[in-house]
Protein backbone atom coordinates (compact mmCIF):
# COMPACT_ATOMS: atom_id res chain seq x y z
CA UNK A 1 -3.57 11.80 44.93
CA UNK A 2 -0.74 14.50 44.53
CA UNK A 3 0.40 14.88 40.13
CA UNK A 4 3.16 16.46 39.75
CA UNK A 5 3.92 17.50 35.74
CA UNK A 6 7.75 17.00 34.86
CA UNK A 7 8.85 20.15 32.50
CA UNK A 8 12.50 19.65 32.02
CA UNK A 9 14.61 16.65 31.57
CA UNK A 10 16.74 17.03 35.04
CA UNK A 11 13.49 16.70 36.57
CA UNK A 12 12.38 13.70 34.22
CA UNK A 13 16.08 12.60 34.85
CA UNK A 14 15.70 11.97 38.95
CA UNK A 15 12.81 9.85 38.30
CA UNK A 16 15.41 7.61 36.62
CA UNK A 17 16.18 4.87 39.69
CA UNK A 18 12.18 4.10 40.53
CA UNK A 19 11.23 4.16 36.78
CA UNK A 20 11.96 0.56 35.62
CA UNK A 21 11.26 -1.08 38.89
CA UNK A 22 7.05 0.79 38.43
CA UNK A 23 6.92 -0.42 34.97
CA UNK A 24 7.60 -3.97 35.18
CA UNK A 25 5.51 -4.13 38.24
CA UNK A 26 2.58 -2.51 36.36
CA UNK A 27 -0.39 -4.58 33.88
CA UNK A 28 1.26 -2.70 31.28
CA UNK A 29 4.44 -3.51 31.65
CA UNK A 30 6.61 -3.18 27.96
CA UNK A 31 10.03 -2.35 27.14
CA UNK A 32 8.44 0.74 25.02
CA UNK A 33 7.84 2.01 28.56
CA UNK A 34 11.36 1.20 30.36
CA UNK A 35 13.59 4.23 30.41
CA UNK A 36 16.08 2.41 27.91
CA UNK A 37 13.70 3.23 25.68
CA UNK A 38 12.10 6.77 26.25
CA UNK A 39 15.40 8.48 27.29
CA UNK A 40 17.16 8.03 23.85
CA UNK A 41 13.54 8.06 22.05
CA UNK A 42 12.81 11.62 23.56
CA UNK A 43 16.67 12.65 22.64
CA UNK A 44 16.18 11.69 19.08
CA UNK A 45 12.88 12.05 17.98
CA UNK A 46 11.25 14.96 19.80
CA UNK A 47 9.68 17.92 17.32
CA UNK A 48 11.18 21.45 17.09
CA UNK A 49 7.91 23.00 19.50
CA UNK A 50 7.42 20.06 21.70
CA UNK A 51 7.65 20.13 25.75
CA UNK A 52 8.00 17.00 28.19
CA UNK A 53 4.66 16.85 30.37
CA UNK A 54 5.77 13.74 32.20
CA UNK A 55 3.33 13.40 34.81
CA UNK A 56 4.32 11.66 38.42
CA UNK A 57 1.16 10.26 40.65
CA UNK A 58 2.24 10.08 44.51
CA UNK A 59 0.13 8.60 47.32
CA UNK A 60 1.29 9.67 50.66
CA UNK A 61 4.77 10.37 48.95
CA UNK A 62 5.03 6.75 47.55
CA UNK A 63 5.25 6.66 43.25
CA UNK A 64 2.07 4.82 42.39
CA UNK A 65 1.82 6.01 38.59
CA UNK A 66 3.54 7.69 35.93
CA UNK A 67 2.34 9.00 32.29
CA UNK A 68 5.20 9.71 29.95
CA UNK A 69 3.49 12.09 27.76
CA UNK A 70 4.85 15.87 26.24
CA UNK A 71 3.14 18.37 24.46
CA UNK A 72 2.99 19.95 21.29
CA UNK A 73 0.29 21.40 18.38
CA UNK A 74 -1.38 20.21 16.07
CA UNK A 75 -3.25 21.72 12.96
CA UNK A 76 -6.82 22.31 13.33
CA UNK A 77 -7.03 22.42 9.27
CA UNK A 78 -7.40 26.38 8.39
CA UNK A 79 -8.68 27.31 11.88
CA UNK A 80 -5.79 27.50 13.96
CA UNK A 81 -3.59 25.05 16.08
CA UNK A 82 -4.59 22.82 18.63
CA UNK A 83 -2.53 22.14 21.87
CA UNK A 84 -1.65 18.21 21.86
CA UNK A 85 -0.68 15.83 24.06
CA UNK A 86 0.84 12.72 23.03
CA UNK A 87 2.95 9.40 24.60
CA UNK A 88 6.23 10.07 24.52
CA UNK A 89 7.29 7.04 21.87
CA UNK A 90 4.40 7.92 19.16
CA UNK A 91 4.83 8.89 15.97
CA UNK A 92 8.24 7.62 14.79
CA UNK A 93 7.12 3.93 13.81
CA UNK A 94 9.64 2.43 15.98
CA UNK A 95 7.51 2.06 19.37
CA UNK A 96 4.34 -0.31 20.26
CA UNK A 97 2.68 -1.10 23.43
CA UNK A 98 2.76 2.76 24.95
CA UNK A 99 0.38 3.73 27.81
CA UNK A 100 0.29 5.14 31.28
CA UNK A 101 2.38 2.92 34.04
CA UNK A 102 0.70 2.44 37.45
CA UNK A 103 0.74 0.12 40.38
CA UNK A 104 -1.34 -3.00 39.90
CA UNK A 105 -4.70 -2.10 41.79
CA UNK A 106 -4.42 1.59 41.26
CA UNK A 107 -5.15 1.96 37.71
CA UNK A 108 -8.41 3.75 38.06
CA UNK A 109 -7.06 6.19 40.61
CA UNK A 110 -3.90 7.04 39.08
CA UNK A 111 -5.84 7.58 35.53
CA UNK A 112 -8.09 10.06 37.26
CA UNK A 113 -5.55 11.86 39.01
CA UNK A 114 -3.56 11.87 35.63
CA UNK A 115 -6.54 13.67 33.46
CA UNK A 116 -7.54 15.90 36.28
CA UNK A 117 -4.25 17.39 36.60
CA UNK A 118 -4.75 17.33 32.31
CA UNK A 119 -7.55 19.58 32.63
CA UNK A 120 -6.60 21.87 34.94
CA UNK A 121 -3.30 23.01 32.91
CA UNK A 122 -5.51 23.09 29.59
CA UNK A 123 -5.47 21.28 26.70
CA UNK A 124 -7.54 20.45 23.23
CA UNK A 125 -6.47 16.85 22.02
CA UNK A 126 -4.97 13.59 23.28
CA UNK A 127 -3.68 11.73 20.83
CA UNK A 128 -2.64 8.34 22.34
CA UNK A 129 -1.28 5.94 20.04
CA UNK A 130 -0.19 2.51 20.33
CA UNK A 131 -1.83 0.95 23.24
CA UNK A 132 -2.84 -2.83 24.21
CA UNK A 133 -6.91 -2.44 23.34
CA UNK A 134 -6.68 -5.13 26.80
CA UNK A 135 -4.67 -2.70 28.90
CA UNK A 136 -5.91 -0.78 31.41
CA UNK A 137 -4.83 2.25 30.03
CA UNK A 138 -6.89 1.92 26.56
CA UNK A 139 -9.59 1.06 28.67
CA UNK A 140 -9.48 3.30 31.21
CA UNK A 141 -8.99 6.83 28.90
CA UNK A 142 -12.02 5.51 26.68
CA UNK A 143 -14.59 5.18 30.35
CA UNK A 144 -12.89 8.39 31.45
CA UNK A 145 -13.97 9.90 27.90
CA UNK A 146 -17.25 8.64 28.27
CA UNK A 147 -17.87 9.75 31.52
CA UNK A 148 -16.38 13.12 31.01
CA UNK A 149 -18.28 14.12 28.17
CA UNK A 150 -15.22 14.11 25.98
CA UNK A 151 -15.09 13.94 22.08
CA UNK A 152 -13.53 10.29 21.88
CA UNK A 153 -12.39 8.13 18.53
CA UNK A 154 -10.41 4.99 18.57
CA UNK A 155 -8.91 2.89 15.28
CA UNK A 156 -7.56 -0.62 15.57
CA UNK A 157 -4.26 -1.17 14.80
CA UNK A 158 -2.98 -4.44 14.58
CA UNK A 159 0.21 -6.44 16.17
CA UNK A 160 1.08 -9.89 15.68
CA UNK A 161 3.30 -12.25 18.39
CA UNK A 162 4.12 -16.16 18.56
CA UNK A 163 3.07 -18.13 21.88
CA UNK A 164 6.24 -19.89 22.57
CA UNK A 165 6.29 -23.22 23.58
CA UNK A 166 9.02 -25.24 26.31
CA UNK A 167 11.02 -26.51 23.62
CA UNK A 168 12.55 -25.90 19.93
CA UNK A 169 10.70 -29.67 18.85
CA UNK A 170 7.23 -28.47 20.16
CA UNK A 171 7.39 -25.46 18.39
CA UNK A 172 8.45 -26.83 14.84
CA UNK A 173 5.16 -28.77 15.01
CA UNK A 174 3.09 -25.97 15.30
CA UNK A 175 4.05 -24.59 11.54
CA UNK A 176 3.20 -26.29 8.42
CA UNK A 177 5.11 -29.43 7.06
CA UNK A 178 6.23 -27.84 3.78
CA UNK A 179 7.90 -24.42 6.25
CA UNK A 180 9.25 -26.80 8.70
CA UNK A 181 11.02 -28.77 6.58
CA UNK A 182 12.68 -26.04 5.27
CA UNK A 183 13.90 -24.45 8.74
CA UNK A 184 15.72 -27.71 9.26
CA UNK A 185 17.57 -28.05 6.38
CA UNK A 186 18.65 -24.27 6.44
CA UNK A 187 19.90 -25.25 9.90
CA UNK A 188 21.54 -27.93 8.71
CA UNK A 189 22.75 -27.29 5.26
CA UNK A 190 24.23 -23.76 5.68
CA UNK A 191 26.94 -24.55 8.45
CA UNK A 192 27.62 -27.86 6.66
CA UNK A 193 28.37 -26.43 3.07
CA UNK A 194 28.37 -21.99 3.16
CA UNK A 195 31.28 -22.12 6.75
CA UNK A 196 28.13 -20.35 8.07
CA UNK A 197 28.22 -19.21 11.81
CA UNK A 198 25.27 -17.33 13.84
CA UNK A 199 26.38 -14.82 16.07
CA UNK A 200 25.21 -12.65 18.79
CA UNK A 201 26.57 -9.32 20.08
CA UNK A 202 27.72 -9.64 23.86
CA UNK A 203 30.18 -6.39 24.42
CA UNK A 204 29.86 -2.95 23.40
CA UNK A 205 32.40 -3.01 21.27
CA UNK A 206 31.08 -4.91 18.56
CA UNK A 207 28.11 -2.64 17.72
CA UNK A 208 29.47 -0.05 15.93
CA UNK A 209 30.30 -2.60 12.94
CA UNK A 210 27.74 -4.68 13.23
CA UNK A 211 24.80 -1.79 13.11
CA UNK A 212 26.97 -0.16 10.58
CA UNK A 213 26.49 -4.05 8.63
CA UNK A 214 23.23 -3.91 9.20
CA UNK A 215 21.55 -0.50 8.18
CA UNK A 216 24.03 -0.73 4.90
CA UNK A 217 22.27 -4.23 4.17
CA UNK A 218 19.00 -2.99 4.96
CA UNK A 219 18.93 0.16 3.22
CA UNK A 220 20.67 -1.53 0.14
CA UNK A 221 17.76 -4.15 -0.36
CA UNK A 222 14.82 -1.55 0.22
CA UNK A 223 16.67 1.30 -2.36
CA UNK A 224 16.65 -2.01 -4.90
CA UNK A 225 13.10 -2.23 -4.16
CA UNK A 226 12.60 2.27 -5.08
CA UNK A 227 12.02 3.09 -1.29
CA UNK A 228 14.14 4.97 1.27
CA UNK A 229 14.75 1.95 3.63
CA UNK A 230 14.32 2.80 7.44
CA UNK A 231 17.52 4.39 7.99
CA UNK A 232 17.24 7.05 5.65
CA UNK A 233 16.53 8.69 8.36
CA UNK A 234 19.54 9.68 10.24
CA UNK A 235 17.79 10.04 13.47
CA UNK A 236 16.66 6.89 13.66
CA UNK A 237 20.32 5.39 12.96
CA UNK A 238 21.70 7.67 16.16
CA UNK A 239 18.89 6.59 18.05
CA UNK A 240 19.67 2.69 17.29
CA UNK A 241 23.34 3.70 18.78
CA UNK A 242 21.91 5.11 21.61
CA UNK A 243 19.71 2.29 22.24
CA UNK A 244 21.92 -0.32 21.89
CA UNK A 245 24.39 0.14 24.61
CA UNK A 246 21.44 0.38 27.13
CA UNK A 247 20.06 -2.16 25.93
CA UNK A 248 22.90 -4.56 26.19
CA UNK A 249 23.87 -2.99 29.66
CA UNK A 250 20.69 -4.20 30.74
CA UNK A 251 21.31 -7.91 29.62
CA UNK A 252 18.13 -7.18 27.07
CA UNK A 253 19.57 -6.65 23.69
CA UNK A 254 19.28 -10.04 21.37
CA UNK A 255 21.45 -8.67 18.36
CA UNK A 256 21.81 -11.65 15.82
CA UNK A 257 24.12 -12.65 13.07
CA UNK A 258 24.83 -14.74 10.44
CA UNK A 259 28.38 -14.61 9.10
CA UNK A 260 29.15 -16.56 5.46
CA UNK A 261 32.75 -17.32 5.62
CA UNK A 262 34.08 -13.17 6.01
CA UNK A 263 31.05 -11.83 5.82
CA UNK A 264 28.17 -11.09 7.68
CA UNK A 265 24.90 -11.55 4.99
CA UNK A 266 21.77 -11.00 7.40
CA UNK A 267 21.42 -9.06 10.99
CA UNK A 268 18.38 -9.49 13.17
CA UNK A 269 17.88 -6.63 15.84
CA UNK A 270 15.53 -7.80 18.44
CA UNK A 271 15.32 -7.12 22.38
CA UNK A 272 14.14 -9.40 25.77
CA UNK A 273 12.23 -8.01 28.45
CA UNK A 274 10.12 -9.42 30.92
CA UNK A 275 10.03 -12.99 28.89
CA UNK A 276 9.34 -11.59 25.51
CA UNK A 277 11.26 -11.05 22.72
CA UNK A 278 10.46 -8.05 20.91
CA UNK A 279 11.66 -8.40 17.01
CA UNK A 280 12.86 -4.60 15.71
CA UNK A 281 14.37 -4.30 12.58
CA UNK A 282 16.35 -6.81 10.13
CA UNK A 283 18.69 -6.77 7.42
CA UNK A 284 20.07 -8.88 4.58
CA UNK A 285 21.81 -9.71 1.59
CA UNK A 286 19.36 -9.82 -0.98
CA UNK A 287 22.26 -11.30 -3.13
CA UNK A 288 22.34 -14.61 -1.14
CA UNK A 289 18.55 -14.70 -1.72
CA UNK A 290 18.52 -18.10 -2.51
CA UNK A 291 20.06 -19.12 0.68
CA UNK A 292 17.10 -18.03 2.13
CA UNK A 293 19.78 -16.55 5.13
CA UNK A 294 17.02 -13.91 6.43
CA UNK A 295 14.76 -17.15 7.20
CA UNK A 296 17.75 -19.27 8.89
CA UNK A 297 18.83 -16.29 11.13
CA UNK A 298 14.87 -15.76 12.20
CA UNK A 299 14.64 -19.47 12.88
CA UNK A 300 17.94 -19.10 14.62
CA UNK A 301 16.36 -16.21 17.06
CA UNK A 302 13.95 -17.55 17.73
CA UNK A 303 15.47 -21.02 18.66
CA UNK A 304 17.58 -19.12 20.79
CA UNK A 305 14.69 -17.61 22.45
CA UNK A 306 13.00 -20.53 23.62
CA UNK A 307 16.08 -21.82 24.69
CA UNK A 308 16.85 -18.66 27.24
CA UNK A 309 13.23 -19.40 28.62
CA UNK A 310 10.77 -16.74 26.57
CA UNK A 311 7.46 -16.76 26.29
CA UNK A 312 6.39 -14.67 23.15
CA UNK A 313 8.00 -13.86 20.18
CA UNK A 314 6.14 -10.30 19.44
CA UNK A 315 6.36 -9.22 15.81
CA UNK A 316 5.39 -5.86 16.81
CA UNK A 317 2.82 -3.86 14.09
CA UNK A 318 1.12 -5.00 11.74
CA UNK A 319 -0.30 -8.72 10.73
CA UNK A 320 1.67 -10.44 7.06
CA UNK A 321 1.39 -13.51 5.42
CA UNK A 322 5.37 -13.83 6.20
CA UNK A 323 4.20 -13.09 10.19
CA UNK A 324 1.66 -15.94 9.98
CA UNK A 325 4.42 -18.78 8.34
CA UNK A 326 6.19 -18.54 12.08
CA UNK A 327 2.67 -18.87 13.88
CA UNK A 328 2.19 -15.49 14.37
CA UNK A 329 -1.38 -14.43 15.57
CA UNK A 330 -3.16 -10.87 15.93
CA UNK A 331 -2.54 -8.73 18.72
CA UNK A 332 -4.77 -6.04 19.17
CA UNK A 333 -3.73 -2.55 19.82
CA UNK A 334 -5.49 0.57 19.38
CA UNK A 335 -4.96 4.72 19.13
CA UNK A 336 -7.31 6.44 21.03
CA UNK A 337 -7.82 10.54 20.60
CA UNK A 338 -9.70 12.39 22.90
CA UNK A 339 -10.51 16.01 23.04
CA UNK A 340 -12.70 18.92 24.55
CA UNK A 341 -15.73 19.36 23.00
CA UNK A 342 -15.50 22.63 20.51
CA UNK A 343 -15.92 23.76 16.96
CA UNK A 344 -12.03 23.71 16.34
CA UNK A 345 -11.81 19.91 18.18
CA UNK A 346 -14.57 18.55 15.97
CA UNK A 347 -13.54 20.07 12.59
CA UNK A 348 -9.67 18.70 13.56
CA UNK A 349 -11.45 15.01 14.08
CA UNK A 350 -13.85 15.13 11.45
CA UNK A 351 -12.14 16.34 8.18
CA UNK A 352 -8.95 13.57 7.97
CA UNK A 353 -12.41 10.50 8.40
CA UNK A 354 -14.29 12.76 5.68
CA UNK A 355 -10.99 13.08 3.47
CA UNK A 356 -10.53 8.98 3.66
CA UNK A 357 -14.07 8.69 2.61
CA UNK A 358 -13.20 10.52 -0.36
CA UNK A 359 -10.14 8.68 -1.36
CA UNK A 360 -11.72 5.20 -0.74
CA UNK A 361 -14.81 6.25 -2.56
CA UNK A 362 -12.43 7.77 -5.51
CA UNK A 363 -10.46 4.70 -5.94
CA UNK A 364 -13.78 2.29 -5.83
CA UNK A 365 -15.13 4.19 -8.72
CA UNK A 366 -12.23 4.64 -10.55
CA UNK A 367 -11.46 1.47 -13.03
CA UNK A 368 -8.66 -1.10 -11.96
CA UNK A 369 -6.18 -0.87 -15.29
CA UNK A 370 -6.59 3.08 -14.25
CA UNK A 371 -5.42 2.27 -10.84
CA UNK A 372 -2.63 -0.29 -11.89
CA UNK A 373 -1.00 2.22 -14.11
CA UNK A 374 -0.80 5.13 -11.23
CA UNK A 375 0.57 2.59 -8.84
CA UNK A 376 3.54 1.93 -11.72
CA UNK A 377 4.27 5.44 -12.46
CA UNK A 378 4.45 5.88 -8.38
CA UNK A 379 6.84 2.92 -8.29
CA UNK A 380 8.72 4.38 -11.43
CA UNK A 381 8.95 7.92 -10.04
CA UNK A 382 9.98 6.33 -6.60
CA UNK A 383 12.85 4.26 -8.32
């Protein structure tokens, strides 16, 4: 198997045509892997230092596999820097599901030809976050590990996604009477008495104001709340602007309103590929809070998605009481580090686990009114 490494972004930019056609071929197909996504990603989020190390897997000059990854350093904690490698997608909290793309069938091969072409250029750790513990890339990097006599740690991190049913009826019976009742009359009440209207975004034109709606509505509720809201960022807003007209090039982007009278009061930013909706980012009008309009538009989305014939409704990280109300269920995911065996690899692994230790056994010890009043003068300071 000939791997060739991708340095600069023309080169990473001619792999462009047979990039989206390998990925949702592949077992691990996700839209975190499309080049919708990784293009304006890797424009936006890259770190002053780091280097594309896209790697391209060829068999008899046909594409077979393709690892998205760049490199950069990392601190080995007083002795030195460590050379990194790391999924192109990591690290900004906006991707899940990240991995290395192959053929169905050649998973194995294209894994092996992957970390021998790692080794020969060098390297210290792999940090590769945000992978399917099922896929056959989390799999495969932890037997190669194993095998290789690599330093290897792994920590669960949880998603959460709703199995969708055929229709909007079936689905209503799957949540609790009390929840369900209330998802009707929202859908009922709020066009009959608020002149409410739900909305999606079909041309290109229409994003600017509605993204501009929707990061002023989300930031405003989270600043109420003392944090800096999402978008205090401003990469991540130029990113989101980037994204979007891709995204609804594509015939992918599910961008959801809900307009009272003038007014837009909630925004849902969410995204279809493959059968499964993939929920991003929301905003609302805490004012109308007792409208409950964030619920109606969610209900409204994901009506809508059943309707256009998807499967899953994937919450994306992390696993909430609020998650669970829609039917939402755990979906494993995991970041896996490996590295080469040294003194510098070992301390880098070991001191952040012994560190934690030390926290968690600090705050067991320490007594809760103790704890409660640090957490208000954080919230205070915050505010």
């Amino acid at each position: 198997m000939d791997v060739e490494v991708i340095s600069s972004e023309a080169g990473w930019d001619a792999l462009e045509a047979a990039w989206d056609p390998l990925v949702e071929r592949s077992a691990s197909a996700s839209v975190f892997l499309t080049w919708e996504w990784l293009r304006p990603w890797w424009r936006h989020f890259r770190g002053e230092g780091d280097a594309l190390y896209v790697l391209a897997a060829r068999e008899g000059g046909t594409l077979v596999g393709l690892a998205p990854l760049y490199r950069g350093t990392v601190s080995a904690h007083g002795l030195g820097s460590l050379s990194r490698l790391g999924f192109i997608g990591d690290c900004s909290g906006d991707s899940e599901y990240l991995g290395v793309i192959a053929e169905p069938g050649r998973e194995a091969a294209v894994l092996a030809g992957v970390f021998d072409r790692i080794e020969a250029d060098g390297w210290d750790v792999a940090e590769l976050r945000l992978m399917p513990t099922g896929s056959p890339t989390c799999q495969g990097v932890q037997q190669l590990a194993a095998g290789r006599g690599w330093l290897l740690e792994t920590e669960d991190v949880p998603c959460s996604s709703v199995a969708l049913p055929d229709d909007w009826d079936s689905y209503l019976k799957t949540l609790q009477s009390r929840f369900r009742g209330k998802i009707r009359s929202l859908l009922r009440r709020l066009p009959e008495e608020h002149d409410a209207v739900f909305e999606r975004c079909e041309c290109v034109e229409e994003l600017p104001e509605r993204l501009e709606s929707m990061v002023a509505l989300h930031q405003r509720r989270w600043r109420a709340e003392g944090l800096p809201g999402a978008f205090a960022d401003g990469r991540r807003r130029r990113f989101y602007d980037d994204l979007s007209e891709r995204l609804l090039a594509r015939g992918w982007l599910r961008f959801y309103s809900l307009r009272l009278g003038q007014r837009w009061v909630a925004h849902e930013y969410s995204f279809e590929h493959l059968g499964r909706v993939y929920y991003l980012q929301q905003g609302f009008d805490a004012e109308c809070g007792k409208l409950s309009v964030g619920i109606a538009l969610k209900a409204h989305a994901i009506r809508e998605s059943i309707a256009g014939g998807a499967r899953e409704y994937d919450f994306l990280g992390g696993i909430a009481p609020h998650k669970e109300k829609w039917g939402a269920t755990p979906k494993p995911c995991a970041h896996v580090t490996i590295a080469r065996p040294g003194l510098r690899t070992r301390w880098h692994l070991w001191l952040p686990r012994f560190a934690e230790r030390l926290r968690d056994g600090g705050r067991a010890l320490t007594p809760r009114p103790l704890l409660d009043l640090k957490r208000g003068v954080q919230r205070r300071l915050r505010q």
